[in-house]
Protein backbone atom coordinates (compact mmCIF):
# COMPACT_ATOMS: atom_id res chain seq x y z
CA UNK A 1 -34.56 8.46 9.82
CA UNK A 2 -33.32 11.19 8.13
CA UNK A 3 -33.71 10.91 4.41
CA UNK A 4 -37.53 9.24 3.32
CA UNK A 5 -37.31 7.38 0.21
CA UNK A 6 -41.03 7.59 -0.28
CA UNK A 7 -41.41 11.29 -0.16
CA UNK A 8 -43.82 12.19 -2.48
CA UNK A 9 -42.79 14.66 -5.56
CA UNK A 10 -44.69 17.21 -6.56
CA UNK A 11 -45.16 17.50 -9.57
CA UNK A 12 -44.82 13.38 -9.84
CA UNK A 13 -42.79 12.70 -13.36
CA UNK A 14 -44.92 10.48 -15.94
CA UNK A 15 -41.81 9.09 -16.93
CA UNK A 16 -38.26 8.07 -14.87
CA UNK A 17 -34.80 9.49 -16.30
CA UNK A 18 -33.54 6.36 -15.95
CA UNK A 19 -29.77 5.59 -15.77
CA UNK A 20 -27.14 8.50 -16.98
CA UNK A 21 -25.45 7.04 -20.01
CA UNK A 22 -22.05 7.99 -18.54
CA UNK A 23 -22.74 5.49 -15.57
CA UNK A 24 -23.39 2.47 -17.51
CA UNK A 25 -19.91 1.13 -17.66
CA UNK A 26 -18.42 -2.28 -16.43
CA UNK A 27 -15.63 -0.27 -14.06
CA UNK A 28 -18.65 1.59 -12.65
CA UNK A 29 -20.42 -1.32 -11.97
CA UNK A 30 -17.94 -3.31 -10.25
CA UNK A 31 -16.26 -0.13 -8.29
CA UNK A 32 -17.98 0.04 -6.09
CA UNK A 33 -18.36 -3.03 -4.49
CA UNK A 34 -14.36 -3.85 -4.19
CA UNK A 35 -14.45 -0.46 -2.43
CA UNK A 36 -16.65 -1.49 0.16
CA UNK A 37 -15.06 -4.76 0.76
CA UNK A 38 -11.89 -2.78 0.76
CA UNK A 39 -13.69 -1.03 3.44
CA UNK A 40 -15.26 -3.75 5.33
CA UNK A 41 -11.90 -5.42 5.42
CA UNK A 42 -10.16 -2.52 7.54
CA UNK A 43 -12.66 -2.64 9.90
CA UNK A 44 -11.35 -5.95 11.08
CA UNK A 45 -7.86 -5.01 11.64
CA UNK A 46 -9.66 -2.04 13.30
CA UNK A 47 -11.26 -4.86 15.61
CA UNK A 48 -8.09 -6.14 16.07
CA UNK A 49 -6.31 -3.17 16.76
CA UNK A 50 -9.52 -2.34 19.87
CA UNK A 51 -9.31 -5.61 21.23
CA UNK A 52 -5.64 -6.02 20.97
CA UNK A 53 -5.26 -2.44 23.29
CA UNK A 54 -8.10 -3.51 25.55
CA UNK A 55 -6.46 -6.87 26.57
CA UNK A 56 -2.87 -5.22 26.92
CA UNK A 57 -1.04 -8.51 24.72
CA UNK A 58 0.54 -7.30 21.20
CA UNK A 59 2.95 -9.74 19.72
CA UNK A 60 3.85 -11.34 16.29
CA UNK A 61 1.02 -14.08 16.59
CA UNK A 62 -1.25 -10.87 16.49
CA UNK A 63 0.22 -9.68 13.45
CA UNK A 64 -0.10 -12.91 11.61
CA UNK A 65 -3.62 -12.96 12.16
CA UNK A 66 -4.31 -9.20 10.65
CA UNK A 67 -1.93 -9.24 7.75
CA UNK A 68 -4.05 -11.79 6.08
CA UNK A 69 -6.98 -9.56 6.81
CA UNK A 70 -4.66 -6.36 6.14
CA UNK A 71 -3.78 -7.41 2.49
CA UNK A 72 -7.12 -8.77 1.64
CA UNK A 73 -8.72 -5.13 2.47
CA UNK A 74 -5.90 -3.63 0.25
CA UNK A 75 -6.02 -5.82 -2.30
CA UNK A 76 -9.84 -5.27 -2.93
CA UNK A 77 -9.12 -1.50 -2.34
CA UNK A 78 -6.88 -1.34 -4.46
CA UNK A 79 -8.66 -2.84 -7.97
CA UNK A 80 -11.65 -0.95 -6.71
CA UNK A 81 -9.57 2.13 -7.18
CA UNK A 82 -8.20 0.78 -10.36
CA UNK A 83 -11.78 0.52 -11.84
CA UNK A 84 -13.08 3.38 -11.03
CA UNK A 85 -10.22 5.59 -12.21
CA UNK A 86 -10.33 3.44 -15.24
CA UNK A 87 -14.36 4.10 -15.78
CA UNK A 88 -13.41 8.36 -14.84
CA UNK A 89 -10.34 8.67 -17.19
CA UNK A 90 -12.32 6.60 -19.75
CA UNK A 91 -15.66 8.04 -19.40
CA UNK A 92 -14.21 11.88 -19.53
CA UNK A 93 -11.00 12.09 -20.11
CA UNK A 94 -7.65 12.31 -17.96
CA UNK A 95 -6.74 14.85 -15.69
CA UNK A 96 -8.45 18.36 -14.52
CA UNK A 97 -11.42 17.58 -11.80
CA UNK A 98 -11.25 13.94 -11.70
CA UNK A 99 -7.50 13.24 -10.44
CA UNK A 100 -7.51 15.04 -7.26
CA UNK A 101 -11.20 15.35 -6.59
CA UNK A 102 -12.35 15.37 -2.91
CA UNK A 103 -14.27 11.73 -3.46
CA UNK A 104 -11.26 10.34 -5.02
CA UNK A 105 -9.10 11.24 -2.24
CA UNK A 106 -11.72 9.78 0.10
CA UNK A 107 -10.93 6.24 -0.87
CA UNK A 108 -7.18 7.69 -1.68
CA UNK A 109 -6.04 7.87 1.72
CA UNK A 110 -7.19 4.68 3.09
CA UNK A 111 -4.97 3.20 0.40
CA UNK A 112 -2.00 4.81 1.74
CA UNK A 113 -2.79 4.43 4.95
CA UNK A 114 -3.49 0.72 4.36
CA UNK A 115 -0.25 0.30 2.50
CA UNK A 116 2.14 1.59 5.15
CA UNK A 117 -0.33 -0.78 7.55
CA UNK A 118 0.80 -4.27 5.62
CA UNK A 119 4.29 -2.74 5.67
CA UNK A 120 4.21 -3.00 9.49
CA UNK A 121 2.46 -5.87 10.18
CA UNK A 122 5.00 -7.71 8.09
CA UNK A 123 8.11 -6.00 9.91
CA UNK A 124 5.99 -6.86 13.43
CA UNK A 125 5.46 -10.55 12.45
CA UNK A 126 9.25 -10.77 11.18
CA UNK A 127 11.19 -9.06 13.64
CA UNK A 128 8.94 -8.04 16.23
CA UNK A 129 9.57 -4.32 16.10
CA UNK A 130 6.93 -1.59 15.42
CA UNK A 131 4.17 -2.65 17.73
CA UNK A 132 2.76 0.79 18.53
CA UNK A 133 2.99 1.86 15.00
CA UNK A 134 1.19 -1.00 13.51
CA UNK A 135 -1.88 -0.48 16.38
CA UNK A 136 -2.18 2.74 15.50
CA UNK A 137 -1.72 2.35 11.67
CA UNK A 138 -4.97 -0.03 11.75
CA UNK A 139 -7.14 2.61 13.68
CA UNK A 140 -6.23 5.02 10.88
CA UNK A 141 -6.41 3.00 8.32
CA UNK A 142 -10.27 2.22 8.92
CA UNK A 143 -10.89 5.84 10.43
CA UNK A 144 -9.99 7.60 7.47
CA UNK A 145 -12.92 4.66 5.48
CA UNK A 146 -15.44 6.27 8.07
CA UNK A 147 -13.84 9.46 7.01
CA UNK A 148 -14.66 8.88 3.55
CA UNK A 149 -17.95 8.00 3.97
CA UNK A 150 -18.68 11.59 6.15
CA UNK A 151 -17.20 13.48 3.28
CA UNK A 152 -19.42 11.85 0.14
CA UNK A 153 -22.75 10.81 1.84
CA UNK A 154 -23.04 14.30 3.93
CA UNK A 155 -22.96 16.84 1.86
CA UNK A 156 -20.08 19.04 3.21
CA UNK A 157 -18.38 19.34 -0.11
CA UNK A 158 -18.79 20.01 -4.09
CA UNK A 159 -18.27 16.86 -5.80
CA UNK A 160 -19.49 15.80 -9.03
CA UNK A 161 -19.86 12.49 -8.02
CA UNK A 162 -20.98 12.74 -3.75
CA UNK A 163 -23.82 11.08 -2.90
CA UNK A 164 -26.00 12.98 -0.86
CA UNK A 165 -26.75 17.00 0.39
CA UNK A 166 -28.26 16.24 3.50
CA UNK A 167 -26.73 17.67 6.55
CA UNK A 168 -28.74 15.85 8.97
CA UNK A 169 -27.51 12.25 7.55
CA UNK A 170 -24.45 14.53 8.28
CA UNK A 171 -24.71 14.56 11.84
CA UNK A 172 -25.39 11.26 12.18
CA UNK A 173 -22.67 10.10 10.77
CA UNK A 174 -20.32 12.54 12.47
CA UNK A 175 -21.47 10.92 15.72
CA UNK A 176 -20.50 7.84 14.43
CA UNK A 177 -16.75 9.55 13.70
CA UNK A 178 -17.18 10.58 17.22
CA UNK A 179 -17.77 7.53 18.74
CA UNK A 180 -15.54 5.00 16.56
CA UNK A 181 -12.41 6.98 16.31
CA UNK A 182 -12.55 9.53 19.82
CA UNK A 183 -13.25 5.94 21.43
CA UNK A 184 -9.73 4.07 19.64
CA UNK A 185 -8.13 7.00 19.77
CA UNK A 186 -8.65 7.56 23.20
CA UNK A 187 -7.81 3.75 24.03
CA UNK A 188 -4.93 4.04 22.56
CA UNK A 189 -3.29 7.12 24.62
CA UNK A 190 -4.43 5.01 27.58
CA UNK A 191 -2.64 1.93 26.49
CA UNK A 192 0.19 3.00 24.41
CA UNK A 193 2.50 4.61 27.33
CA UNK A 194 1.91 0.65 28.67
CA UNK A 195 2.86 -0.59 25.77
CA UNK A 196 6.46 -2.09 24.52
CA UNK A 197 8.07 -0.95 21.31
CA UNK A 198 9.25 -4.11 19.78
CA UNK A 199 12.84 -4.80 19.34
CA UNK A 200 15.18 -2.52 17.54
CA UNK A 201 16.29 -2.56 14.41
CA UNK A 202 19.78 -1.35 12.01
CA UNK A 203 19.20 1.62 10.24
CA UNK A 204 20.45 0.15 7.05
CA UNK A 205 18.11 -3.19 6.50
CA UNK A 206 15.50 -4.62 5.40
CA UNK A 207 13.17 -3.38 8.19
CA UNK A 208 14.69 0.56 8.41
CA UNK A 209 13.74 0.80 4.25
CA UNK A 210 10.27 -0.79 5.32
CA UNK A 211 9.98 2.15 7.98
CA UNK A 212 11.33 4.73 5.58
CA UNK A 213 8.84 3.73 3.43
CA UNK A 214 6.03 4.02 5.83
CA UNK A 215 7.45 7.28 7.07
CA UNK A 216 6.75 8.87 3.56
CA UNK A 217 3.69 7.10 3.10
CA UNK A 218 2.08 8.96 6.31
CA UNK A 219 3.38 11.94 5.31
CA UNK A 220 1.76 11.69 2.01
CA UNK A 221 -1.78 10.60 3.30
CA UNK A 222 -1.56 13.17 5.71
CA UNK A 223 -1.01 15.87 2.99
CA UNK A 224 -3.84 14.70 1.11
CA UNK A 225 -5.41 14.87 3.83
CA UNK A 226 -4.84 18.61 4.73
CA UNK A 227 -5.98 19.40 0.82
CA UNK A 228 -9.06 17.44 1.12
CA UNK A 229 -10.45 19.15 4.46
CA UNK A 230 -8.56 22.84 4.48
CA UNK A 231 -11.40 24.23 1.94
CA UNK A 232 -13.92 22.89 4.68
CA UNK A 233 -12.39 24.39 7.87
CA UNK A 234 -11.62 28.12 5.78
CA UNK A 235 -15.37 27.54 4.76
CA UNK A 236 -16.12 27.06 8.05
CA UNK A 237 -14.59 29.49 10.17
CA UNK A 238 -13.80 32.49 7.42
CA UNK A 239 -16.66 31.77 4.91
CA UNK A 240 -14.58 32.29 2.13
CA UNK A 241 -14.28 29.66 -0.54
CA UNK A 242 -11.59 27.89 -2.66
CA UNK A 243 -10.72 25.14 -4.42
CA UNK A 244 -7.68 22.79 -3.93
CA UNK A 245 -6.66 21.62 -6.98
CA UNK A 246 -3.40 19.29 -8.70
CA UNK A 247 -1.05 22.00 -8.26
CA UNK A 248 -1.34 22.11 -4.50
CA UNK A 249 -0.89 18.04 -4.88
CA UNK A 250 1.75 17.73 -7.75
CA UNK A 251 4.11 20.39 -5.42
CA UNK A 252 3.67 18.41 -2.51
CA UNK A 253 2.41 14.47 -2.99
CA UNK A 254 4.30 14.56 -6.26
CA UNK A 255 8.30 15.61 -4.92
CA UNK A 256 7.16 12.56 -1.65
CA UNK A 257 6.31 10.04 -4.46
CA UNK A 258 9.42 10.55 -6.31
CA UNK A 259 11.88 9.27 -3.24
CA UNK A 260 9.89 6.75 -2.21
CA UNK A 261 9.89 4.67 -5.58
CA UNK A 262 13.40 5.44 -6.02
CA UNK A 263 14.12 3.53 -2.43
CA UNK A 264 11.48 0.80 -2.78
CA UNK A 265 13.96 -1.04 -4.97
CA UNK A 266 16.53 -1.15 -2.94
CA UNK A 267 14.73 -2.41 -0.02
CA UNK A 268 13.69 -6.60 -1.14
CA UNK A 269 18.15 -6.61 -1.81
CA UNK A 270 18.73 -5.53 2.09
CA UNK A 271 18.80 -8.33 4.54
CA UNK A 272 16.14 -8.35 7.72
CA UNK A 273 19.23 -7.55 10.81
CA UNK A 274 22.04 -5.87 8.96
CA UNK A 275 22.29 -5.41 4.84
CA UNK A 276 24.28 -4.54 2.22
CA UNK A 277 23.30 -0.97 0.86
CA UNK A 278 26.30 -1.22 -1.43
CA UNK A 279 25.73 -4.34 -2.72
CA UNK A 280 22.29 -3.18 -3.33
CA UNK A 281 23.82 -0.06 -5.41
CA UNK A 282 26.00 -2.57 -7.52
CA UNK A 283 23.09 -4.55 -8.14
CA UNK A 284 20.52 -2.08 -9.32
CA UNK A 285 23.20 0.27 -11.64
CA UNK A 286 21.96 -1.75 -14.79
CA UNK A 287 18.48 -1.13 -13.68
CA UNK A 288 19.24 2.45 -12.97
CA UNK A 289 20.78 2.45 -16.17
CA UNK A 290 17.85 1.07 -18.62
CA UNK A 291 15.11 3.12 -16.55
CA UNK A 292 16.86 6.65 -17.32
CA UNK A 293 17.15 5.60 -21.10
CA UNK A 294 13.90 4.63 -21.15
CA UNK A 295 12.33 7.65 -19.79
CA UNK A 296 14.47 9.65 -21.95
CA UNK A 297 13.13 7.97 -25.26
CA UNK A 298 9.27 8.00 -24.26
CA UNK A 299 10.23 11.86 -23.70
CA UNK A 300 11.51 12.27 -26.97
CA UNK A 301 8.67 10.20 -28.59
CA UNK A 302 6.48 12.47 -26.67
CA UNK A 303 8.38 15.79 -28.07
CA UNK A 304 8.63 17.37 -24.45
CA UNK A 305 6.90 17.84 -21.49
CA UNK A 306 7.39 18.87 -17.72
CA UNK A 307 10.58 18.10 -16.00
CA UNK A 308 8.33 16.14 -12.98
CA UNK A 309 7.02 14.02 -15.53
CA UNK A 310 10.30 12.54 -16.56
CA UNK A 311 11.58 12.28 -12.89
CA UNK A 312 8.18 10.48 -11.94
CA UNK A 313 8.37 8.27 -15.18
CA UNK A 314 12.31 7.38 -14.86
CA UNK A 315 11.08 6.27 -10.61
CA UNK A 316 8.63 4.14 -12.05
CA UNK A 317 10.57 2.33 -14.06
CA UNK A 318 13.39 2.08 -12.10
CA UNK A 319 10.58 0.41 -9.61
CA UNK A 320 9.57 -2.19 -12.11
CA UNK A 321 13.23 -2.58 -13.40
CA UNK A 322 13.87 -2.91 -9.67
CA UNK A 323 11.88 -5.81 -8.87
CA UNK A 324 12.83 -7.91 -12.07
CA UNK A 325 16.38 -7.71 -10.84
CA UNK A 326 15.20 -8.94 -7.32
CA UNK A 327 13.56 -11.53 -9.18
CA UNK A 328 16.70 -12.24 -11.18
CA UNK A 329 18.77 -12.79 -8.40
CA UNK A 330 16.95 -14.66 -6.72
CA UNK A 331 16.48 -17.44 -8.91
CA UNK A 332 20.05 -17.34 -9.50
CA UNK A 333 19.90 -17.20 -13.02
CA UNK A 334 23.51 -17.19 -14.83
CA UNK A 335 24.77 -17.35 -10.92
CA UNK A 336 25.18 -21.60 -10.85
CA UNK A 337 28.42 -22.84 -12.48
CA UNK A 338 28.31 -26.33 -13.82
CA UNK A 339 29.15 -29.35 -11.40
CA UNK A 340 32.57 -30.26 -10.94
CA UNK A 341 34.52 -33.10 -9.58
CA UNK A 342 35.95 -31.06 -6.60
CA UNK A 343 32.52 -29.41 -5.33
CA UNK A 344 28.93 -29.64 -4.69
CA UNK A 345 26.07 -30.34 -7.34
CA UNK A 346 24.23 -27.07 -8.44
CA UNK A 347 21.36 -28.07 -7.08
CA UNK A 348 22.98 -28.27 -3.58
CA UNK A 349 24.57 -24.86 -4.36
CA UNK A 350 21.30 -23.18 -4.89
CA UNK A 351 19.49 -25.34 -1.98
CA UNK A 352 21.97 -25.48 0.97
CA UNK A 353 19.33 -26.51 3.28
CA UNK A 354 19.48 -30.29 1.00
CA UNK A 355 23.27 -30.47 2.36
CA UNK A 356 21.92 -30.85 5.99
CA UNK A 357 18.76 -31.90 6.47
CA UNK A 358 18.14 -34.91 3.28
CA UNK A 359 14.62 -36.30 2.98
CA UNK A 360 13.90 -39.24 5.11
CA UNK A 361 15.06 -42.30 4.12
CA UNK A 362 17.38 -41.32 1.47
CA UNK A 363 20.63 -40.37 0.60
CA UNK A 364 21.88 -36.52 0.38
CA UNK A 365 22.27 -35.90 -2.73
CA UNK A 366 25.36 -33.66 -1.61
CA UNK A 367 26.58 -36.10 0.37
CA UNK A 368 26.51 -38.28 -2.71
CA UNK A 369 28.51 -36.19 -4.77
CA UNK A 370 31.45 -34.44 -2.89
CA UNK A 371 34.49 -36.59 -3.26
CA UNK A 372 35.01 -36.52 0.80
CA UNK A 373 31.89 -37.90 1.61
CA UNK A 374 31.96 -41.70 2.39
CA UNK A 375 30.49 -43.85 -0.97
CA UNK A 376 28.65 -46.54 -0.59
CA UNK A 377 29.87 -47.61 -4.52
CA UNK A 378 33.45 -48.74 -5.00
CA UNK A 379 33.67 -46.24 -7.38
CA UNK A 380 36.53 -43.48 -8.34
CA UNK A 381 36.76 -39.83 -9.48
CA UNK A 382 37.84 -39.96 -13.75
């Protein structure tokens, strides 16, 4: 209705431009369309969320239905933000307009908001805790997608790569804004006070890192937030003009980043009621260790550099160090002794749950070789 694809042009061109060289990439082509499903995806845990407050009923059976849906949406997001970063930094090079552009932040935010969303759902289906958080996390997530699409298809903002200058597809979709978010929103202040909290939680587990995590995750989608839109509101009511650019980000989204993949590691050690932060210290020193030496050497390979570049590198590798020891531990490699006459087999060691509860209609294999147990062989320890 409010943009006619057959206008006529005048002068009419005897020849199309056809497609800009720069756009004829494979990440360009398939960008896109994991961004939409990405998209598409939120707006079902956004269903979810609506029909969830209108019925009054939030438990852990609700959450196991939308983190499927949750981590689908963020998986697709996520490689659709993957490619097209890939296409930008390939295309033109890294850094300067691209990294912090207002279109890139558009699909940005949902990200983090989606990320600290899966966090949730998994603490509500686990421990039932959360509730209100995780409702509210899903209206977000998808409101901020709607967001996205006001900001690139309506022409409020300079972007090399928005789609459209037409500020009467503008109001339109504002009115959409108006209706799918004011309505949630609104919903939920009627329904939240009615609401119950979920169960509580230690400070120092499993669950408290997962909220610590999504504490700093909100907190850095809503200061992307504030860069994206503050040019637009100064525009609007002072008419003066600026740009918001990576130093605004690096100061602020760069110092949240930092913490948060320093603690990630820590929290897959921590147990769901009560862990171990210790024992999650003497666990991940070595990683500590090879992640600080690392970062060193690429700096010195590099000859220099800024001091938030070797922080941020040495957190990222101490995340991916991190997670291999999880891994390590876990399959208790160089943890299970060899069997001995006076105790259980390995296998029963590493598998407790073969001590009690033995296939049907055999033997435990525990049972079979502790020297207690009863034998059903006439047989003696050498």
């Amino acid at each position: 209705m409010t943009s006619n694809p057959f206008t006529r042009l005048d002068p009419a061109p005897a020849e199309g431009k056809d497609l800009n060289p720069v756009l004829q990439d494979i990440g360009l082509a398939i960008h896109p369309p994991l961004l939409y499903l990405g998209y598409v995806g939120f707006s079902v845990c956004f269903s979810f969320a609506v029909a969830a407050l209108i019925e009054g009923r939030i438990d852990a059976a609700w959450a196991r239905w939308v983190r499927p849906w949750t981590l689908a949406a963020w998986t697709c997001l996520t490689a659709g933000i993957a490619m097209g970063s890939y296409w930008a930094y390939y295309e033109l090079g890294w850094g300067g307009w691209w990294f912090w552009d207002p279109v890139e932040n558009a699909s940005f935010m949902p990200w983090l908001a989606g990320t600290a969303l899966l966090h949730s759902a998994l603490v509500m289906e686990k421990r039932d805790a959360l509730k209100i958080w995780t409702v509210l996390l899903a209206i977000l997530t998808f409101s901020l997608s709607l967001l996205g699409t006001f900001l690139v298809r309506s022409g409020v903002l300079t972007s090399v790569h928005a789609f459209a200058s037409d500020p009467t597809r503008g109001v339109f979709i504002l009115c959409i804004l108006l209706i799918f978010i004011g309505g949630a929103l609104s919903l939920f202040a009627l329904r939240a006070p009615k609401l119950t909290a979920g169960g509580l939680f230690a400070p120092i587990s499993r669950e408290g890192a997962l909220v610590l995590n999504n504490l700093i995750l909100t907190v850095a989608c809503g200061t992307v937030l504030t860069g994206t839109l503050y040019p637009l509101a100064l525009e609007t009511l002072t008419n003066d003009k600026i740009s918001v650019g990576p130093p605004f980000f690096n100061m602020t989204f760069g110092l949240l980043m930092i913490p948060l993949l320093v603690a990630v590691p820590f929290g897959p050690l921590l147990a769901w009621k009560r862990g171990d932060l210790l024992g999650a210290f003497q666990r991940l020193y070595a990683a500590a260790g090879l992640a600080f030496v690392a970062a060193l050497v690429l700096f010195y390979v590099q000859h220099g550099g800024p001091v938030m570049a070797i922080l941020g590198l040495g957190a990222g590798l101490f995340l991916i160090f991190g997670a291999a020891t999880d891994l390590w531990f876990r399959a208790g490699i160089g943890k299970v002794p060899p069997m001995s006459p006076g105790g259980a087999s390995p296998a029963c060691r590493a598998r407790p749950s073969a001590r009690r509860w033995p296939m049907p209609g055999s033997a435990s294999p525990c049972l079979a070789s502790s020297p207690s147990a009863p034998s059903r062989r006439k047989t003696s320890w050498t």
